[in-house]
PDB file of N, CA and C in Angstrom:
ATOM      1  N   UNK A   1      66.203 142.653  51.985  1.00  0.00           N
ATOM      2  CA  UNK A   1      67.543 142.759  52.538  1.00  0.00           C
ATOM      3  C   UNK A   1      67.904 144.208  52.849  1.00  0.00           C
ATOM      4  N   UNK A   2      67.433 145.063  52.050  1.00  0.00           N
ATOM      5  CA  UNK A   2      67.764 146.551  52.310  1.00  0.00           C
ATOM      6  C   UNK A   2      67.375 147.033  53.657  1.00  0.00           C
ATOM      7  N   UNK A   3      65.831 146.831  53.778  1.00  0.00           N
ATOM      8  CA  UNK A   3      65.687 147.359  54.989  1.00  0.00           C
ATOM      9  C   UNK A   3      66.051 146.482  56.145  1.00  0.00           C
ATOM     10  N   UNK A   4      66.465 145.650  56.391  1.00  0.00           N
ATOM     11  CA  UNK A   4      67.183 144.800  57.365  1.00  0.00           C
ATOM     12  C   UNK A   4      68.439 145.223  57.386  1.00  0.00           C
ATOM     13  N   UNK A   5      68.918 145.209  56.829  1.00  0.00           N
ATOM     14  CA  UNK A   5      70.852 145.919  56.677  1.00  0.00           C
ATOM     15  C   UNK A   5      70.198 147.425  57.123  1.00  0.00           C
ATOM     16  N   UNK A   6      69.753 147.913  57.192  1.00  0.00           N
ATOM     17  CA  UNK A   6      69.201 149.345  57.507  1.00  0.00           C
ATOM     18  C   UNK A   6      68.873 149.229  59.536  1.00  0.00           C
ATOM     19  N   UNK A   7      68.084 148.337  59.694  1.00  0.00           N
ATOM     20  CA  UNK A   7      67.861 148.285  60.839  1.00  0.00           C
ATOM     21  C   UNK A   7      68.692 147.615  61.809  1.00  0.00           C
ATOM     22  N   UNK A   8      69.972 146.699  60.992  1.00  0.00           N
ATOM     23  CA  UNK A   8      70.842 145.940  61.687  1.00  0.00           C
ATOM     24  C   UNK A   8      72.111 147.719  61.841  1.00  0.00           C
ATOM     25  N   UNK A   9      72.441 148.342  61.067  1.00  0.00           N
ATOM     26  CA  UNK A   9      72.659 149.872  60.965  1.00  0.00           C
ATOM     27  C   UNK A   9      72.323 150.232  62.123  1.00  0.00           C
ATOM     28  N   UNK A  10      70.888 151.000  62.252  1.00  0.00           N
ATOM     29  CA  UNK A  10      70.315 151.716  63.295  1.00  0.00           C
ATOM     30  C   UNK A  10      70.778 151.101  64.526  1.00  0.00           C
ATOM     31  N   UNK A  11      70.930 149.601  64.922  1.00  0.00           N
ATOM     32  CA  UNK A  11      70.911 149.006  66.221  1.00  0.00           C
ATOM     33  C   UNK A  11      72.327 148.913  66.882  1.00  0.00           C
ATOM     34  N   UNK A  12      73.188 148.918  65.478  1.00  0.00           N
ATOM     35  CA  UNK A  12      74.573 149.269  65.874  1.00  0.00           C
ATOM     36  C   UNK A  12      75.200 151.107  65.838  1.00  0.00           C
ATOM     37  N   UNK A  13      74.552 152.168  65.788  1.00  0.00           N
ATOM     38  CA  UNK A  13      74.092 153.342  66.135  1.00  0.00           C
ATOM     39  C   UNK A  13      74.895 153.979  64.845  1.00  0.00           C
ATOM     40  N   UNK A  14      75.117 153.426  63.744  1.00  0.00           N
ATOM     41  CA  UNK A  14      75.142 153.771  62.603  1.00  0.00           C
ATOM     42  C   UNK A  14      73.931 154.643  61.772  1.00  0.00           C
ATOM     43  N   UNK A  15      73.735 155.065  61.043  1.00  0.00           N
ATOM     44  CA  UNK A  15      72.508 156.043  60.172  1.00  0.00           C
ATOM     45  C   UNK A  15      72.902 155.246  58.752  1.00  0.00           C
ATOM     46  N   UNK A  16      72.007 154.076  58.188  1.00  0.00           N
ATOM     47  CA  UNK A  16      72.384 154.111  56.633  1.00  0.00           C
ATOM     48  C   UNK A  16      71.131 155.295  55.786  1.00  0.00           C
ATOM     49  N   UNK A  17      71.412 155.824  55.580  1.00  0.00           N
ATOM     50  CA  UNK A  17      71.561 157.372  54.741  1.00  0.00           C
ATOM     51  C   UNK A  17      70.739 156.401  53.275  1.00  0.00           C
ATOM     52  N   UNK A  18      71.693 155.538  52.911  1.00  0.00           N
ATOM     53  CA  UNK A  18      71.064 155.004  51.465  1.00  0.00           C
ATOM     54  C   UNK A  18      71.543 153.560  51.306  1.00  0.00           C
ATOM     55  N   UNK A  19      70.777 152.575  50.669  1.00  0.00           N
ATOM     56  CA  UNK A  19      71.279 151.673  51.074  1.00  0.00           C
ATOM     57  C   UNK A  19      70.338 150.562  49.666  1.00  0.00           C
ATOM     58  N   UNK A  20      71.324 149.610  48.694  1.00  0.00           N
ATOM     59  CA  UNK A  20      70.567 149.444  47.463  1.00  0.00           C
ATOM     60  C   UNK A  20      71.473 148.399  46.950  1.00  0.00           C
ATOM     61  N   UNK A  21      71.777 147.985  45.806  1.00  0.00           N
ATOM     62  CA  UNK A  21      72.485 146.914  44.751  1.00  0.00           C
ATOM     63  C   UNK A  21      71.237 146.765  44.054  1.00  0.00           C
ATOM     64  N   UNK A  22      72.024 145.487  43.170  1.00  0.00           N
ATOM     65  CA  UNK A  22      71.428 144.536  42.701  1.00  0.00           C
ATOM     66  C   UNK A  22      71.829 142.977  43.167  1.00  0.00           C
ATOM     67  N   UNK A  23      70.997 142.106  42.463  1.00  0.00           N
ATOM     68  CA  UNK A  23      71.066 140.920  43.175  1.00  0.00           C
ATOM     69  C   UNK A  23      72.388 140.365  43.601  1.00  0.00           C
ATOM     70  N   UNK A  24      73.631 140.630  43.185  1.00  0.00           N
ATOM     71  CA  UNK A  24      74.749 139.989  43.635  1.00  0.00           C
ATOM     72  C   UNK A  24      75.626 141.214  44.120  1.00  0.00           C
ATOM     73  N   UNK A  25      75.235 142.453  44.618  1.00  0.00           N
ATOM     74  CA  UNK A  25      76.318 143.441  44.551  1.00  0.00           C
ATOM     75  C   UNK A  25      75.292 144.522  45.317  1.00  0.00           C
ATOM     76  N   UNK A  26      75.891 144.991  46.414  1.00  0.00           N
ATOM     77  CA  UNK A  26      75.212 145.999  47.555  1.00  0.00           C
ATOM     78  C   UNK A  26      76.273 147.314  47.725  1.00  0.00           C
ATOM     79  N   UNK A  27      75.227 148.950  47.613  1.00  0.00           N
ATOM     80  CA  UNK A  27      76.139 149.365  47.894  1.00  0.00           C
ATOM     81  C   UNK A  27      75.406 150.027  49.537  1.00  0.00           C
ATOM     82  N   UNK A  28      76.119 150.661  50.020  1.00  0.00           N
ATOM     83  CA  UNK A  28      75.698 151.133  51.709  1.00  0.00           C
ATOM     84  C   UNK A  28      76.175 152.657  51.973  1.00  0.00           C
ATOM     85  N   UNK A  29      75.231 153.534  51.704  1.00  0.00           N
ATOM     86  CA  UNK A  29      75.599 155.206  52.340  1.00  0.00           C
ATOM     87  C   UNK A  29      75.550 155.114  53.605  1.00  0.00           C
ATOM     88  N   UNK A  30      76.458 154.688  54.645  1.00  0.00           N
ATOM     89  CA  UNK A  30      75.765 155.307  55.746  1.00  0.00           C
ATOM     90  C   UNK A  30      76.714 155.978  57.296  1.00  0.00           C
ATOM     91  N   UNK A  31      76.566 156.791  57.874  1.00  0.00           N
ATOM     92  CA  UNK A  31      77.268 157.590  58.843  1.00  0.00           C
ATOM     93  C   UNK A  31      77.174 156.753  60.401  1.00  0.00           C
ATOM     94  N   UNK A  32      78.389 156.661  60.104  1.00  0.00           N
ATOM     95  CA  UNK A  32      78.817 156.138  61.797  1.00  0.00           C
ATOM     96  C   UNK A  32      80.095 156.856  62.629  1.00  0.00           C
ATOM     97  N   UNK A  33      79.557 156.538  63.876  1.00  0.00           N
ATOM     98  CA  UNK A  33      80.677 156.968  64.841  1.00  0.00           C
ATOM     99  C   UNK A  33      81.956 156.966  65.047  1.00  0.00           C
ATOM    100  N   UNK A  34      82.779 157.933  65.535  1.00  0.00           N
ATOM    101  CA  UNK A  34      84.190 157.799  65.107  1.00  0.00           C
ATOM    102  C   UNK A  34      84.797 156.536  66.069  1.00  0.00           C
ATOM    103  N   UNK A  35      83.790 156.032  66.636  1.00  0.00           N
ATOM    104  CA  UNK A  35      84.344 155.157  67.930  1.00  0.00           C
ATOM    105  C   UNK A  35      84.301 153.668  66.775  1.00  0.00           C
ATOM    106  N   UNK A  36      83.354 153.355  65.907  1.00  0.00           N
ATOM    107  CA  UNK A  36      82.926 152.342  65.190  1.00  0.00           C
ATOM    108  C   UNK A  36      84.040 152.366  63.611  1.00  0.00           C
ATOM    109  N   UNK A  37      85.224 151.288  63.740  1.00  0.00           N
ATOM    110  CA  UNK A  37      85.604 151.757  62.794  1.00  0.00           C
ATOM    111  C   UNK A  37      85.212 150.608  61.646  1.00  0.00           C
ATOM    112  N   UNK A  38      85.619 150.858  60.397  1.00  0.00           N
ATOM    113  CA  UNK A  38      84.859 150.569  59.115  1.00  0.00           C
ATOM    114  C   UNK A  38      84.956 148.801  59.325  1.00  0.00           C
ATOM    115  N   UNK A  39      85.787 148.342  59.731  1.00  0.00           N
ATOM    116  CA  UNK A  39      85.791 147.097  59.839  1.00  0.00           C
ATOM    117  C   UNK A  39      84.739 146.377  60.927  1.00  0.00           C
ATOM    118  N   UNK A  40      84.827 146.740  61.619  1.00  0.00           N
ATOM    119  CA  UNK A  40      83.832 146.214  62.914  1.00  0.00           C
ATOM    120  C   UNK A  40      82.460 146.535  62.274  1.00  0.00           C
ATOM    121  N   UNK A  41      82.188 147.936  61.817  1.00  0.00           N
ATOM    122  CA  UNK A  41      80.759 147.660  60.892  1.00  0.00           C
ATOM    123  C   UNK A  41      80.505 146.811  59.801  1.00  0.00           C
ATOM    124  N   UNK A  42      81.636 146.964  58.938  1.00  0.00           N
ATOM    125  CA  UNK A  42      80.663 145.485  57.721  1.00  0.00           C
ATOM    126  C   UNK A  42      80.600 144.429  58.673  1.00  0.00           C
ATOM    127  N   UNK A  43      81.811 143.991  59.488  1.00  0.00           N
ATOM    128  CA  UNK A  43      81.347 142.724  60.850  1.00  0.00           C
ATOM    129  C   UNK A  43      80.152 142.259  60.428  1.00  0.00           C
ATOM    130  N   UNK A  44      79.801 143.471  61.616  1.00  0.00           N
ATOM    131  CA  UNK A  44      78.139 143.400  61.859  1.00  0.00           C
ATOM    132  C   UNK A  44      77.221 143.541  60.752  1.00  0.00           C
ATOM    133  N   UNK A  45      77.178 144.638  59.985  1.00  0.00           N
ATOM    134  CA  UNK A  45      76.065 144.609  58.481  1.00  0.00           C
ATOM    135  C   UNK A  45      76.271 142.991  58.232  1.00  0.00           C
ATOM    136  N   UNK A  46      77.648 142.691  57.719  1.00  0.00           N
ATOM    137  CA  UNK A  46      77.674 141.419  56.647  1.00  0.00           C
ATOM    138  C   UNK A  46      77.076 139.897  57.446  1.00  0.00           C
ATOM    139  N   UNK A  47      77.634 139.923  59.051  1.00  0.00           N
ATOM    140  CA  UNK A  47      77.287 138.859  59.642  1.00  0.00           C
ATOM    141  C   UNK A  47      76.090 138.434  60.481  1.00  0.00           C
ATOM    142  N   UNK A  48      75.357 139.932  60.765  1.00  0.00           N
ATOM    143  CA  UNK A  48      74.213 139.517  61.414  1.00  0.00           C
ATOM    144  C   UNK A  48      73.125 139.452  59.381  1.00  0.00           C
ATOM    145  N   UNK A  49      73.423 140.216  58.753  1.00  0.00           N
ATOM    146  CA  UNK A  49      72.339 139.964  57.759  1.00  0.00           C
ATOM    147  C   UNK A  49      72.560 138.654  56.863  1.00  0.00           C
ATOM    148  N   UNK A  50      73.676 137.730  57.354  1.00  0.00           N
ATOM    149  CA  UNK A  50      74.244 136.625  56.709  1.00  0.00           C
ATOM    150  C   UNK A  50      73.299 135.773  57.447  1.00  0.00           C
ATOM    151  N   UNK A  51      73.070 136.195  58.757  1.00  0.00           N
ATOM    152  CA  UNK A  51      72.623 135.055  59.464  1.00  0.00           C
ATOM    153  C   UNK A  51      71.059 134.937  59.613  1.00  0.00           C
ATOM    154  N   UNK A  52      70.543 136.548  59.242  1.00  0.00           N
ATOM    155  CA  UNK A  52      68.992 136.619  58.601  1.00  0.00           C
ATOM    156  C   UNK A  52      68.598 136.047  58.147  1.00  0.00           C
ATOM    157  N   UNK A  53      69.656 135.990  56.498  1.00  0.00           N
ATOM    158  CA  UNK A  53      68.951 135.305  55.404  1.00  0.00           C
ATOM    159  C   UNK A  53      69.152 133.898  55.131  1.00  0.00           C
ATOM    160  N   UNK A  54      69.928 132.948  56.402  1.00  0.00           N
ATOM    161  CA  UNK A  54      70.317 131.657  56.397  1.00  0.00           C
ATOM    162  C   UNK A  54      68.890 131.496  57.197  1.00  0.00           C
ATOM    163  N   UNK A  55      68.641 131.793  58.018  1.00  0.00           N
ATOM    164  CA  UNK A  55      67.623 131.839  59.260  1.00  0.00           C
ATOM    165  C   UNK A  55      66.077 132.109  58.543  1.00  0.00           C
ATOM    166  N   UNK A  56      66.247 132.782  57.319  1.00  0.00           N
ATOM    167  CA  UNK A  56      64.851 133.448  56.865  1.00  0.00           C
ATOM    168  C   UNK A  56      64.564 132.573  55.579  1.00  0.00           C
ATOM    169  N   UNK A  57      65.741 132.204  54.597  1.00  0.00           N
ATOM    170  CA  UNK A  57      65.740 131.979  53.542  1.00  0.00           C
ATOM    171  C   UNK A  57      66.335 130.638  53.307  1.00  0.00           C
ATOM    172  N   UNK A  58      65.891 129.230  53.950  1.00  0.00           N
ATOM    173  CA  UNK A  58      66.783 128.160  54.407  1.00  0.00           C
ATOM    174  C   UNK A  58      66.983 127.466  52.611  1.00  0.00           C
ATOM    175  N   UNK A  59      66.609 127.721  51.810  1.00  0.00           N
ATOM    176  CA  UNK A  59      66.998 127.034  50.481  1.00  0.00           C
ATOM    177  C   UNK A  59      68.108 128.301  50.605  1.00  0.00           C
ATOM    178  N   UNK A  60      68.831 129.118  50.610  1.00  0.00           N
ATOM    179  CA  UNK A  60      69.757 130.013  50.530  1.00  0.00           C
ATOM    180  C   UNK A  60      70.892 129.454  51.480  1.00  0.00           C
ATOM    181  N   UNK A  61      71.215 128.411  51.490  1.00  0.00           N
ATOM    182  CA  UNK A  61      72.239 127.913  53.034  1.00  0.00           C
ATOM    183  C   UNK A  61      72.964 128.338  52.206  1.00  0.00           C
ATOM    184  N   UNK A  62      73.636 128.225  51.588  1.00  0.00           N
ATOM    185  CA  UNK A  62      74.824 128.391  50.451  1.00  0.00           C
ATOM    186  C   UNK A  62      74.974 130.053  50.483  1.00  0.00           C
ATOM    187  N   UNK A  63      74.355 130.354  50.571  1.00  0.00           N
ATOM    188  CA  UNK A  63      74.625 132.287  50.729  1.00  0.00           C
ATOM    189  C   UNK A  63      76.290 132.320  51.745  1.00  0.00           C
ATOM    190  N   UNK A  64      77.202 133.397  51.258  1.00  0.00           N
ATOM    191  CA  UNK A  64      77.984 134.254  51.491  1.00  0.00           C
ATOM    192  C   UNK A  64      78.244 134.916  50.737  1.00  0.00           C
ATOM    193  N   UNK A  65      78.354 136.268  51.735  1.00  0.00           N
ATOM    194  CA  UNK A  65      79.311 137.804  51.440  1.00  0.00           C
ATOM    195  C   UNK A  65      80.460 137.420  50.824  1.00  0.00           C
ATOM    196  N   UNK A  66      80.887 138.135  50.174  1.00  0.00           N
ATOM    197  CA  UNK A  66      82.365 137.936  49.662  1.00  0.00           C
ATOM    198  C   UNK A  66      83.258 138.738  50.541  1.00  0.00           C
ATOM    199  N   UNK A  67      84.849 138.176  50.874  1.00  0.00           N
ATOM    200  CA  UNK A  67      85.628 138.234  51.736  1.00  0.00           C
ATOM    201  C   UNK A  67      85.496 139.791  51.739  1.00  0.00           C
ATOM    202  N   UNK A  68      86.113 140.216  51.163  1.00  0.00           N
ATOM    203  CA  UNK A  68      86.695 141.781  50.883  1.00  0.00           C
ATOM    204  C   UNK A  68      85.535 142.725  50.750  1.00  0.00           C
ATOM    205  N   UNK A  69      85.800 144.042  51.103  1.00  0.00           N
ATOM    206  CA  UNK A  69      84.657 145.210  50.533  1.00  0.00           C
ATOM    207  C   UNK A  69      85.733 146.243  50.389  1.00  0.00           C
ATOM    208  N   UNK A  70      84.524 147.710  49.755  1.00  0.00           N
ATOM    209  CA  UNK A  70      85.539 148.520  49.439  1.00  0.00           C
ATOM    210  C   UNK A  70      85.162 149.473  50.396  1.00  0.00           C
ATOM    211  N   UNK A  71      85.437 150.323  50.193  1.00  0.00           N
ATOM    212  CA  UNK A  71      84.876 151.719  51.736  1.00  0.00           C
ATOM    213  C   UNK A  71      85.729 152.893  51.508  1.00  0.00           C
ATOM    214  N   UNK A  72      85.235 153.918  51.465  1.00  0.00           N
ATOM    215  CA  UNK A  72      85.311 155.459  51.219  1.00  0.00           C
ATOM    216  C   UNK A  72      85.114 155.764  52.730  1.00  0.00           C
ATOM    217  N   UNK A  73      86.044 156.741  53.070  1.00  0.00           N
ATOM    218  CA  UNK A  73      85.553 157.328  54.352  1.00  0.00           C
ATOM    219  C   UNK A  73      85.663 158.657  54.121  1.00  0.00           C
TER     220      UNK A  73
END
């Protein structure tokens, strides 16, 4: 999952810098554009890698992100 949330990052022209958890809890270093604001990126991190691991990991249908995140800018 790390390096996928990393490359789903890069494609939305974000830099994740660092990028880790543990099994129920992710955290994400990473530098984006002032045009990209914090919401429109988890968007994308949380919903294209939601749809990875439904797509990759089909005993995981039951997988979701939790509503809320936190974010430092």
């Amino acid at each position: 999952l790390w390096p996928y949330l990393g490359g789903v990052a890069r494609e939305s022209n974000m830099k994740a810098l660092q990028i880790g958890g543990v099994e129920d809890h992710v955290h994400a270093l990473v530098s984006m554009p002032s045009t990209l604001s914090i919401a429109k990126a988890l968007q994308v991190l949380k919903g294209n890698s939601s749809k990875w691991i439904h797509d990759t990991f089909p005993h995981l249908r039951c997988f979701t992100w939790q509503e809320g995140y936190g974010a430092f800018s």
